[in-house]
C-alpha atoms as a PDB file:
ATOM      1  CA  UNK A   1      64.824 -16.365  -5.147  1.00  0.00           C
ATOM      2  CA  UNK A   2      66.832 -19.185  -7.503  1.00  0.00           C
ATOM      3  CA  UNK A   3      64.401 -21.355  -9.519  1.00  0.00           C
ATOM      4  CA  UNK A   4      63.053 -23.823  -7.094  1.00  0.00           C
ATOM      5  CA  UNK A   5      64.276 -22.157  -3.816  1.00  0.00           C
ATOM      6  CA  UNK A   6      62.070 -22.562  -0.880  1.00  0.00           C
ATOM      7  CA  UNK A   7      60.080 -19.161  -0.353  1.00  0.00           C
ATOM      8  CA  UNK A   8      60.879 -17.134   2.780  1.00  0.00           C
ATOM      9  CA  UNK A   9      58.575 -17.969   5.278  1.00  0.00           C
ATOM     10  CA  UNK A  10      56.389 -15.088   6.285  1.00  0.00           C
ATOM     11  CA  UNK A  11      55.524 -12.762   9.189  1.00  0.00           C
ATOM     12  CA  UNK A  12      53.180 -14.818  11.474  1.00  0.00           C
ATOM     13  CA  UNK A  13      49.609 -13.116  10.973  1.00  0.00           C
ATOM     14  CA  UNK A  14      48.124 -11.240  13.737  1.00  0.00           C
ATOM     15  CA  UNK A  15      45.907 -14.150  14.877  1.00  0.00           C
ATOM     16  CA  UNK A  16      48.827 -16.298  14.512  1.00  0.00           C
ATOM     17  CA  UNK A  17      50.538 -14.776  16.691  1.00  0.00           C
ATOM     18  CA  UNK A  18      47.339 -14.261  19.372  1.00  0.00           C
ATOM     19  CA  UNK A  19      46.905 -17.754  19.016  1.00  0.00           C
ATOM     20  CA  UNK A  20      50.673 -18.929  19.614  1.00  0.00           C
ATOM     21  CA  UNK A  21      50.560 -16.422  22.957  1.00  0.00           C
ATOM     22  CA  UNK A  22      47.545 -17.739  23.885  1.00  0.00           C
ATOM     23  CA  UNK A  23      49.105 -21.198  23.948  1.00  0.00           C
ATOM     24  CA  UNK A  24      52.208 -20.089  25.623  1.00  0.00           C
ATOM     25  CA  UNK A  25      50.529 -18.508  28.090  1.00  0.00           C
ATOM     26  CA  UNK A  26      48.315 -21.424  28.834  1.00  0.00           C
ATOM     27  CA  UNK A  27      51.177 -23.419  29.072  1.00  0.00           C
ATOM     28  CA  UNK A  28      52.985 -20.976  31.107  1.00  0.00           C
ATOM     29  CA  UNK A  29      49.825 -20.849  33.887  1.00  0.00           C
ATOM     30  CA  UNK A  30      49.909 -24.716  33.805  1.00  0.00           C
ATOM     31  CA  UNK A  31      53.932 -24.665  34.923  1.00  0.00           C
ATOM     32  CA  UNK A  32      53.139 -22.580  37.603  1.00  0.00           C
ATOM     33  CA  UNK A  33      50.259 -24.488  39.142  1.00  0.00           C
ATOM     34  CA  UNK A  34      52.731 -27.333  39.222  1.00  0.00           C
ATOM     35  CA  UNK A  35      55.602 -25.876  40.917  1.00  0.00           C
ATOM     36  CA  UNK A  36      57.853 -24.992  37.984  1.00  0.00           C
ATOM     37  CA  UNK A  37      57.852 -20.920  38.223  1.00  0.00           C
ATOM     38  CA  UNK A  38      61.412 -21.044  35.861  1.00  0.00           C
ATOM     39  CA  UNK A  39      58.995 -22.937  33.429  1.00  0.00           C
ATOM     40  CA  UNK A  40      56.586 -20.693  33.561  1.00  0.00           C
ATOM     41  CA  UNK A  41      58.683 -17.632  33.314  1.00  0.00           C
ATOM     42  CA  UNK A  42      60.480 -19.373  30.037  1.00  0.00           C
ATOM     43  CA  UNK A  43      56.802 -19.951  28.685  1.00  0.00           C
ATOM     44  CA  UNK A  44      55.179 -16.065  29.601  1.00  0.00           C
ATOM     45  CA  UNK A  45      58.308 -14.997  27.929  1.00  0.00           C
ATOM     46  CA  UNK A  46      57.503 -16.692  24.799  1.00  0.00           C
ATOM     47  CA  UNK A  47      54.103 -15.438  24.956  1.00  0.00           C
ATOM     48  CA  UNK A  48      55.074 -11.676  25.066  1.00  0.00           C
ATOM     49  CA  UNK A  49      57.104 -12.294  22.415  1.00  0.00           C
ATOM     50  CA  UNK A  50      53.992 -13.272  20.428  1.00  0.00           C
ATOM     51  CA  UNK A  51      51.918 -10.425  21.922  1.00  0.00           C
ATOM     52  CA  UNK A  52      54.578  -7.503  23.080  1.00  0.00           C
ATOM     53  CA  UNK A  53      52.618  -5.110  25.919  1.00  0.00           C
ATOM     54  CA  UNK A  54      50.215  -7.654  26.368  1.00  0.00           C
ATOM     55  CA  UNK A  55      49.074  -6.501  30.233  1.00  0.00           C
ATOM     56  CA  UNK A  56      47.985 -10.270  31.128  1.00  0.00           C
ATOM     57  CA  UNK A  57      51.271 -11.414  30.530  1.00  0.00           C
ATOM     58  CA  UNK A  58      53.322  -8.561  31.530  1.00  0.00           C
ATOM     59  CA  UNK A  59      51.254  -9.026  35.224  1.00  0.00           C
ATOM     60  CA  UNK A  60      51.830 -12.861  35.000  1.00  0.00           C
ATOM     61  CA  UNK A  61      55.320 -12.177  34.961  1.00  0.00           C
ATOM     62  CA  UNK A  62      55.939  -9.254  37.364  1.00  0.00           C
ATOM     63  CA  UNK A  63      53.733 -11.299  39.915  1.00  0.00           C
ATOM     64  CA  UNK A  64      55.759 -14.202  39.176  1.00  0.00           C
ATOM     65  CA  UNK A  65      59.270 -12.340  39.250  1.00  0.00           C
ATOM     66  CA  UNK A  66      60.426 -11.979  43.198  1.00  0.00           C
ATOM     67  CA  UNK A  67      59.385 -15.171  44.469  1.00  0.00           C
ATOM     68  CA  UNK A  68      61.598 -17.211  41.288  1.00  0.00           C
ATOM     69  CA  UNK A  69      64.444 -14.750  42.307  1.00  0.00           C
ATOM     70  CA  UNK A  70      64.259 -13.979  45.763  1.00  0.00           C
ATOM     71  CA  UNK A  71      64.291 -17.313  46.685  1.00  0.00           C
ATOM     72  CA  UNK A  72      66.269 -20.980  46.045  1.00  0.00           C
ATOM     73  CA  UNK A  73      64.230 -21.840  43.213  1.00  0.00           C
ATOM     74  CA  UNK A  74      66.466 -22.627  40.249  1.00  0.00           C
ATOM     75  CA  UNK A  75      66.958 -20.132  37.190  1.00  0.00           C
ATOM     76  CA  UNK A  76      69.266 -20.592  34.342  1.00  0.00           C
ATOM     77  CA  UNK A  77      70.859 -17.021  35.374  1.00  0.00           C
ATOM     78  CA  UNK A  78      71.878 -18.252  39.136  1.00  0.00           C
ATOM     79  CA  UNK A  79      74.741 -20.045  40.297  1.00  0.00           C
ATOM     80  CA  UNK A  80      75.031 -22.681  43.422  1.00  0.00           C
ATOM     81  CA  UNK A  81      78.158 -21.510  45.890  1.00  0.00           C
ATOM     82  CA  UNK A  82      79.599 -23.895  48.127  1.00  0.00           C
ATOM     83  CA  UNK A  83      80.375 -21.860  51.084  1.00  0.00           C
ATOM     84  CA  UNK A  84      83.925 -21.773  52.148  1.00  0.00           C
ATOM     85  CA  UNK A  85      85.498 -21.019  55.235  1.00  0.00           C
ATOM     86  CA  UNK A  86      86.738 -17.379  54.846  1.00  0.00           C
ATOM     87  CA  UNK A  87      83.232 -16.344  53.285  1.00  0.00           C
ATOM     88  CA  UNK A  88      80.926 -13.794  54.272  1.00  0.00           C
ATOM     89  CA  UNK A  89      77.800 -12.176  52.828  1.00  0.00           C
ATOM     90  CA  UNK A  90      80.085  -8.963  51.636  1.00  0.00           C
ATOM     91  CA  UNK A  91      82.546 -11.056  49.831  1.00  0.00           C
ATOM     92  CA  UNK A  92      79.907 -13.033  47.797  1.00  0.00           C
ATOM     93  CA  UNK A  93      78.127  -9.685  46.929  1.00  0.00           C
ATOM     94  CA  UNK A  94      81.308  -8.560  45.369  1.00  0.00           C
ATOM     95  CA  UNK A  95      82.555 -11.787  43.668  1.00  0.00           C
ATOM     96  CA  UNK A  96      79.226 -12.440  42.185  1.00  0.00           C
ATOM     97  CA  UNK A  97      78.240  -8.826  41.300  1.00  0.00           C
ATOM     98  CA  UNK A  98      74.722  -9.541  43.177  1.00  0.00           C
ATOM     99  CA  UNK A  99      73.629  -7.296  46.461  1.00  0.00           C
ATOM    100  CA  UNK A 100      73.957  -8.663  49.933  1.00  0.00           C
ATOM    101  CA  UNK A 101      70.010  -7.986  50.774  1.00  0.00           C
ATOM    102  CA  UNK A 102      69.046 -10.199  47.849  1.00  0.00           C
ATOM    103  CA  UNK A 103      71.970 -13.433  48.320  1.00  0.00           C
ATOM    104  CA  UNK A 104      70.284 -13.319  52.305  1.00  0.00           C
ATOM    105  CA  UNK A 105      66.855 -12.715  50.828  1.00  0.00           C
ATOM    106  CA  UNK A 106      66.828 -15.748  48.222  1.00  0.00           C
ATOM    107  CA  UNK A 107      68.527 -18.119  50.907  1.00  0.00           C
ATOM    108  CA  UNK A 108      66.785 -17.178  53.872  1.00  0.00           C
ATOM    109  CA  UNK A 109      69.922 -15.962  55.585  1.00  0.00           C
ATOM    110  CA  UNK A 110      69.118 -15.246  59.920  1.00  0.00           C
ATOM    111  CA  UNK A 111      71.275 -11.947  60.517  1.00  0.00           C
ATOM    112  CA  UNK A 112      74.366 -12.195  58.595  1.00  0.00           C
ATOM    113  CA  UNK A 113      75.796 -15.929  59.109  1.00  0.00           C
ATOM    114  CA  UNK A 114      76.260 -18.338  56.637  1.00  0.00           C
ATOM    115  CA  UNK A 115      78.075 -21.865  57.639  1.00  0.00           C
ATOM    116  CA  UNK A 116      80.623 -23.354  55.722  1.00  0.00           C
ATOM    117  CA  UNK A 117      79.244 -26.209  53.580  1.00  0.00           C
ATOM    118  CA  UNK A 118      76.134 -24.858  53.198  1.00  0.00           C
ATOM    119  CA  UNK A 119      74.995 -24.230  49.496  1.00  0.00           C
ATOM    120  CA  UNK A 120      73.405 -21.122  48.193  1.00  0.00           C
ATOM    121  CA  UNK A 121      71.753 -20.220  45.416  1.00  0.00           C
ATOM    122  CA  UNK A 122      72.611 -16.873  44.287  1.00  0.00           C
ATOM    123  CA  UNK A 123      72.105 -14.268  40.813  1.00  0.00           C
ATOM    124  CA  UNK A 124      75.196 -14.331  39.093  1.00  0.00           C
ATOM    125  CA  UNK A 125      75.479 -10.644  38.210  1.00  0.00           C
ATOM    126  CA  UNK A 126      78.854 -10.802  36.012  1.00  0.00           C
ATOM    127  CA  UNK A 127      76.787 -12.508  33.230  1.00  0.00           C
ATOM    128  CA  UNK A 128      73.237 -11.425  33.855  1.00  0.00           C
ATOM    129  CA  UNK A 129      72.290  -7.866  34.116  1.00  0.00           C
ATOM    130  CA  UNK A 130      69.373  -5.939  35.409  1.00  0.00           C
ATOM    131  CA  UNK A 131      68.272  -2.566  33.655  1.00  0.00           C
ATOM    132  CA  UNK A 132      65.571  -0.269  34.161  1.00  0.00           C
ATOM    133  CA  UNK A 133      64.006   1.777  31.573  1.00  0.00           C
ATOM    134  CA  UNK A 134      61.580   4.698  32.928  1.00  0.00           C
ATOM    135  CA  UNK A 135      59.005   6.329  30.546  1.00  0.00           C
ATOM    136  CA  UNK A 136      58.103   9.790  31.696  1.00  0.00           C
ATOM    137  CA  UNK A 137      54.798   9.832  29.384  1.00  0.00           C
ATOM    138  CA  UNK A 138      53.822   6.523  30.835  1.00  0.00           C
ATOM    139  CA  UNK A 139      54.870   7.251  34.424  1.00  0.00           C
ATOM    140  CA  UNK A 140      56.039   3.636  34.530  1.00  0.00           C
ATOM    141  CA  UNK A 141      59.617   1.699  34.640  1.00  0.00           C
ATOM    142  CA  UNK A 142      60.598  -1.587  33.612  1.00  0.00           C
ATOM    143  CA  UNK A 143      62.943  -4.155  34.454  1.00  0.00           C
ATOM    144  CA  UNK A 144      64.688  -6.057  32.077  1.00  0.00           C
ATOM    145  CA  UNK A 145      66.971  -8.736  32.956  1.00  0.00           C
ATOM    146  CA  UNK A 146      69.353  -9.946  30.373  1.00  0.00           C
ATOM    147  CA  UNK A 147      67.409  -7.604  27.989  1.00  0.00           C
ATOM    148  CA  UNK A 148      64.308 -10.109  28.546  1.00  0.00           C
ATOM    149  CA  UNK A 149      60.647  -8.441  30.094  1.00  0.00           C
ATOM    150  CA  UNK A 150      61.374  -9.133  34.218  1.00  0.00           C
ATOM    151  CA  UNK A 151      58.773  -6.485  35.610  1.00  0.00           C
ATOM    152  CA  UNK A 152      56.301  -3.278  35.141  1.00  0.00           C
ATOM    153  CA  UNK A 153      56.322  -1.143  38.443  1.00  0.00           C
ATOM    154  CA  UNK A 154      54.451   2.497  38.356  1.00  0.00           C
ATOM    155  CA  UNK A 155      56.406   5.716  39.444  1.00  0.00           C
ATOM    156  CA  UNK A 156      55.652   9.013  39.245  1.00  0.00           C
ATOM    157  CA  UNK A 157      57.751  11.044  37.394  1.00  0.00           C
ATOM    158  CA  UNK A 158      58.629  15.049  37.219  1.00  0.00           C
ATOM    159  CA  UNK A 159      55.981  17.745  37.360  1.00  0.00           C
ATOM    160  CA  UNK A 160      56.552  20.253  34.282  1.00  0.00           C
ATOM    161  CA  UNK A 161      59.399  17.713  32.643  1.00  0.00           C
ATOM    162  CA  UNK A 162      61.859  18.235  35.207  1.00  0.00           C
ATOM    163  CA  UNK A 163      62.699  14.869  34.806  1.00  0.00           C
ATOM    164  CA  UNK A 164      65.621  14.772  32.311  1.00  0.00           C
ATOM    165  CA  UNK A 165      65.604  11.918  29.465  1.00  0.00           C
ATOM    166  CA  UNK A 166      68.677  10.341  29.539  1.00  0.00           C
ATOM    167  CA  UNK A 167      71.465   7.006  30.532  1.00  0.00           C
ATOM    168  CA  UNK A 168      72.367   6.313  33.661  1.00  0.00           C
ATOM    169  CA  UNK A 169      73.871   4.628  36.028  1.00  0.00           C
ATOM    170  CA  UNK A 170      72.976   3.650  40.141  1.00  0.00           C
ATOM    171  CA  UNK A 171      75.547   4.676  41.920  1.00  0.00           C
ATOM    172  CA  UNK A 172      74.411   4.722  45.443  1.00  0.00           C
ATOM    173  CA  UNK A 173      71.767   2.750  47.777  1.00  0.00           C
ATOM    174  CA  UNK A 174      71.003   3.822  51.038  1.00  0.00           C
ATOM    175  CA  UNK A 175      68.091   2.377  52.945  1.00  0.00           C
ATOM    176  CA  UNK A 176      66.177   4.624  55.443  1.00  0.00           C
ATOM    177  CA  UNK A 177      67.695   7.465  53.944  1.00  0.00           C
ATOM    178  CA  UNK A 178      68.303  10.987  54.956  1.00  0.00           C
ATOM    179  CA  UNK A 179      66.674  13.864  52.694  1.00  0.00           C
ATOM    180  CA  UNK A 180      68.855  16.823  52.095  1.00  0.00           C
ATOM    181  CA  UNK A 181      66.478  19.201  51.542  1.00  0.00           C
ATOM    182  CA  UNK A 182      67.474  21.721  48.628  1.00  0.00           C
ATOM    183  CA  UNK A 183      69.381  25.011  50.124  1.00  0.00           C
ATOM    184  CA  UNK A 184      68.306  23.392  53.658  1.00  0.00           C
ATOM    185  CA  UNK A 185      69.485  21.197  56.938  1.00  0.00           C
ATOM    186  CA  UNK A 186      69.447  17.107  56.035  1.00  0.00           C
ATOM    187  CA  UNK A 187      66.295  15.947  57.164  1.00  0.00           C
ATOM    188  CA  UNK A 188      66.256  12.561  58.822  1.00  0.00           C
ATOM    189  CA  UNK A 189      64.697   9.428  58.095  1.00  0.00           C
ATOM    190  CA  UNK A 190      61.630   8.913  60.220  1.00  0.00           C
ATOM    191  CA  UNK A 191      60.805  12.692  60.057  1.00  0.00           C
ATOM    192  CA  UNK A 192      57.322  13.952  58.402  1.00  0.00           C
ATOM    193  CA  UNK A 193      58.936  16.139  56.062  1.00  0.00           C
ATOM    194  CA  UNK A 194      61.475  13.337  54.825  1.00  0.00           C
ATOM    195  CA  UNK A 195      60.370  12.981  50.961  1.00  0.00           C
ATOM    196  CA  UNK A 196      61.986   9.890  50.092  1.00  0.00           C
ATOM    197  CA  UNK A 197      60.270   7.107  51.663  1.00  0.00           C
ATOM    198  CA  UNK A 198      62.191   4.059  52.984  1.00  0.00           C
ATOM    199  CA  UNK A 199      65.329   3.527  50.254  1.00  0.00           C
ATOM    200  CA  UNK A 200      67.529   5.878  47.737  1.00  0.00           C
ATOM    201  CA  UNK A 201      69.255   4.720  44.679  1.00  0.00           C
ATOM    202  CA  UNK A 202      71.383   7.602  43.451  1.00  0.00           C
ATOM    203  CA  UNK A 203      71.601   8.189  39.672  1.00  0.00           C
ATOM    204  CA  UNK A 204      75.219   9.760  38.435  1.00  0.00           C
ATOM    205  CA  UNK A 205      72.791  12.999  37.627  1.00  0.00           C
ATOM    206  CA  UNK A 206      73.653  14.706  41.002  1.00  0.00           C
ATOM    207  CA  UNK A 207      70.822  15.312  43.278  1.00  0.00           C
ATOM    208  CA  UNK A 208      68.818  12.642  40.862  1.00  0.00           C
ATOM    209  CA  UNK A 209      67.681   9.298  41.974  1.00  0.00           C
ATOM    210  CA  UNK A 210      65.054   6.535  42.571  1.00  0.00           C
ATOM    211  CA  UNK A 211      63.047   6.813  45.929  1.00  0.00           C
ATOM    212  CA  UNK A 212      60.137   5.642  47.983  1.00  0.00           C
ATOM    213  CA  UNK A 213      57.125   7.826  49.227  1.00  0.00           C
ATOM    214  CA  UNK A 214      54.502   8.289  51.912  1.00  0.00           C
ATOM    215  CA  UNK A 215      52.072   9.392  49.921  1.00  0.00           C
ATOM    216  CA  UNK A 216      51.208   6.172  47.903  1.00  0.00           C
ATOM    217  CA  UNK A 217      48.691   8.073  45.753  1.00  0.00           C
ATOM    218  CA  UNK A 218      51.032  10.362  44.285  1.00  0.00           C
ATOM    219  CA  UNK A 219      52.065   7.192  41.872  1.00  0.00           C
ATOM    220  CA  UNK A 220      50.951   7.247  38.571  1.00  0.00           C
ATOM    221  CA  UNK A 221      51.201  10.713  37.648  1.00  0.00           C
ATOM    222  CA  UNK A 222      54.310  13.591  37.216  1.00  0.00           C
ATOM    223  CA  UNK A 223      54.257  15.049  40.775  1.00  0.00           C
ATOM    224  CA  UNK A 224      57.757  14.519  41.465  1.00  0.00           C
ATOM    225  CA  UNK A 225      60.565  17.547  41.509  1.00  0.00           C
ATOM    226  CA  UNK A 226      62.590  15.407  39.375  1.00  0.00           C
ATOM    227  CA  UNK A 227      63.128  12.670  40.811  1.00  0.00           C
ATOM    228  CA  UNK A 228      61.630   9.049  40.334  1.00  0.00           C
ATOM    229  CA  UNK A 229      59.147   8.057  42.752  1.00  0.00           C
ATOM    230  CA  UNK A 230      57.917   4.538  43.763  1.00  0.00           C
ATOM    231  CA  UNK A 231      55.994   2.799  46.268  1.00  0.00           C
ATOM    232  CA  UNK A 232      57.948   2.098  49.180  1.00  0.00           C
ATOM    233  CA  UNK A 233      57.796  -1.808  48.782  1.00  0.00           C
ATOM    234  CA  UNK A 234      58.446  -1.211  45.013  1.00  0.00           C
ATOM    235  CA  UNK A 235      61.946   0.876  45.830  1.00  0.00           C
ATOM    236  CA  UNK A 236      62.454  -2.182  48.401  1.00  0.00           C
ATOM    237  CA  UNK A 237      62.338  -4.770  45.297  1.00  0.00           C
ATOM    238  CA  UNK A 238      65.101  -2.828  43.117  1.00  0.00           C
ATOM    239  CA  UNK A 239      67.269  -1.702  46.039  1.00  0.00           C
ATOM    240  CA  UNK A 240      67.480  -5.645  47.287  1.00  0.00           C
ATOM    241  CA  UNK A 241      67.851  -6.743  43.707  1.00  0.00           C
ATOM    242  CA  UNK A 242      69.768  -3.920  41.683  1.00  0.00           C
ATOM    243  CA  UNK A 243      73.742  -3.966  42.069  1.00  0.00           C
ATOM    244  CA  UNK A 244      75.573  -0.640  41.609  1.00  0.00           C
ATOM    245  CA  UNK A 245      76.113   0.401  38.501  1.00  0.00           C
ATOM    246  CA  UNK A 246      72.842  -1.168  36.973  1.00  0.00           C
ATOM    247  CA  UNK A 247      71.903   1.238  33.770  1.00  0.00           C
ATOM    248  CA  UNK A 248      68.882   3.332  33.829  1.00  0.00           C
ATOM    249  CA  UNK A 249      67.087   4.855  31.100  1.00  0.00           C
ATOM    250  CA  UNK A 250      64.796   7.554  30.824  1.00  0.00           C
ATOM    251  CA  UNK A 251      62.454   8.233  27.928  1.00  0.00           C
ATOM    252  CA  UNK A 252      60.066  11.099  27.105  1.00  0.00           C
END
């Protein structure tokens, strides 16, 4: 540096930065006990970013994440619509790039009707995007949403690797789906032997995709035969907030 130039300043130290989380996060707990989950969010985040992996936080958030955006509490990604005459739940979900099951879930849409002058409150998903990353060695998958920490879920993941690393893309949802077994008849939903719980997300891999389970304590591990597993509540979350096309990554 030039004679006299001020000196970079340096990497916090590791109890720097524990201390700064720790005072994030405290704020972050306060916001919430008041009412002000966006707060809170904004706060956790800054706390992660102090402590990255830090399991307190990372739970903080994910328990905090579905009732901030399933519902009409403000967030710097959503938008408020006006609804016109002429609009429908459909229409929305394709202007705004946002699925139908989360715009009705967030507003507490009856059915399908919406009245004209009412205001919603809805993801814009042209400027904020979802992605998923999936870690076969940690049999987990995160959600990130503008690239920022949104939620940890546990899946289980391929017996004997045959889940293949990769980028991907959604390109289907189907809730209550059939199961087409391999070489076999399509097995319908509501049947014993139908593998994939209560919702499929297709992956542009064919025959690959994310899907729900009845047997719950098959999470966690790689029991799979390829495919990514969740709880059936957990597949519920990311097929009522995940528009097509969202990417998804899988790691070793």
């Amino acid at each position: 540096a030039a004679p006299g130039a001020p000196a970079a300043p340096a990497a916090p130290a590791p109890a720097a930065a524990a201390g700064d989380a720790a005072g994030s996060f405290a704020q972050a707990r306060d916001r919430y006990q008041n009412g002000d989950y966006q707060g809170a969010r904004e706060a956790a985040l800054a706390a992660l970013a102090a402590q990255p992996g830090d399991p307190e936080i990372e739970g903080f958030l994910s328990d905090l994440a579905m009732p901030l955006l399933a519902s009409q509490r403000p967030m710097p990604e959503k938008i408020e619509h006006v609804v016109q005459s002429g609009d429908y739940l459909g229409k929305l979900a394709a202007t705004y790039n946002t699925p139908v099951a989360l715009i009705a879930k967030a507003n507490n849409v009856q059915g399908a009707t919406i009245r004209v002058g009412e205001t919603l409150r809805l993801l814009d998903g042209n400027a904020h995007v979802f992605a998923l990353t999936i870690s076969k060695s940690r049999n987990d998958l995160v959600a990130t949403l503008d690239g920022r920490f949104f939620k940890r879920y546990r899946v289980a993941t391929g017996r004997e690797g045959k889940t293949p690393a990769g980028t991907y893309k959604i390109t289907d949802k189907i809730a209550q789906p059939a199961w087409h077994k391999p070489g076999g008849k399509a097995i319908p939903y509501g049947d014993p032997e139908n593998q994939l719980g209560s919702h499929w997300l297709a992956l542009d891999l064919p025959g690959y995709g994310l899907h729900g389970t009845w047997e719950p304590e098959t999470i966690g591990g790689q029991t799979s035969d390829g495919c990514i597993r969740l709880l059936n509540a957990d597949v519920e979350e990311l097929y009522t907030i995940l528009p097509k096309g969202t990417i998804v990554t899988i790691t070793e």
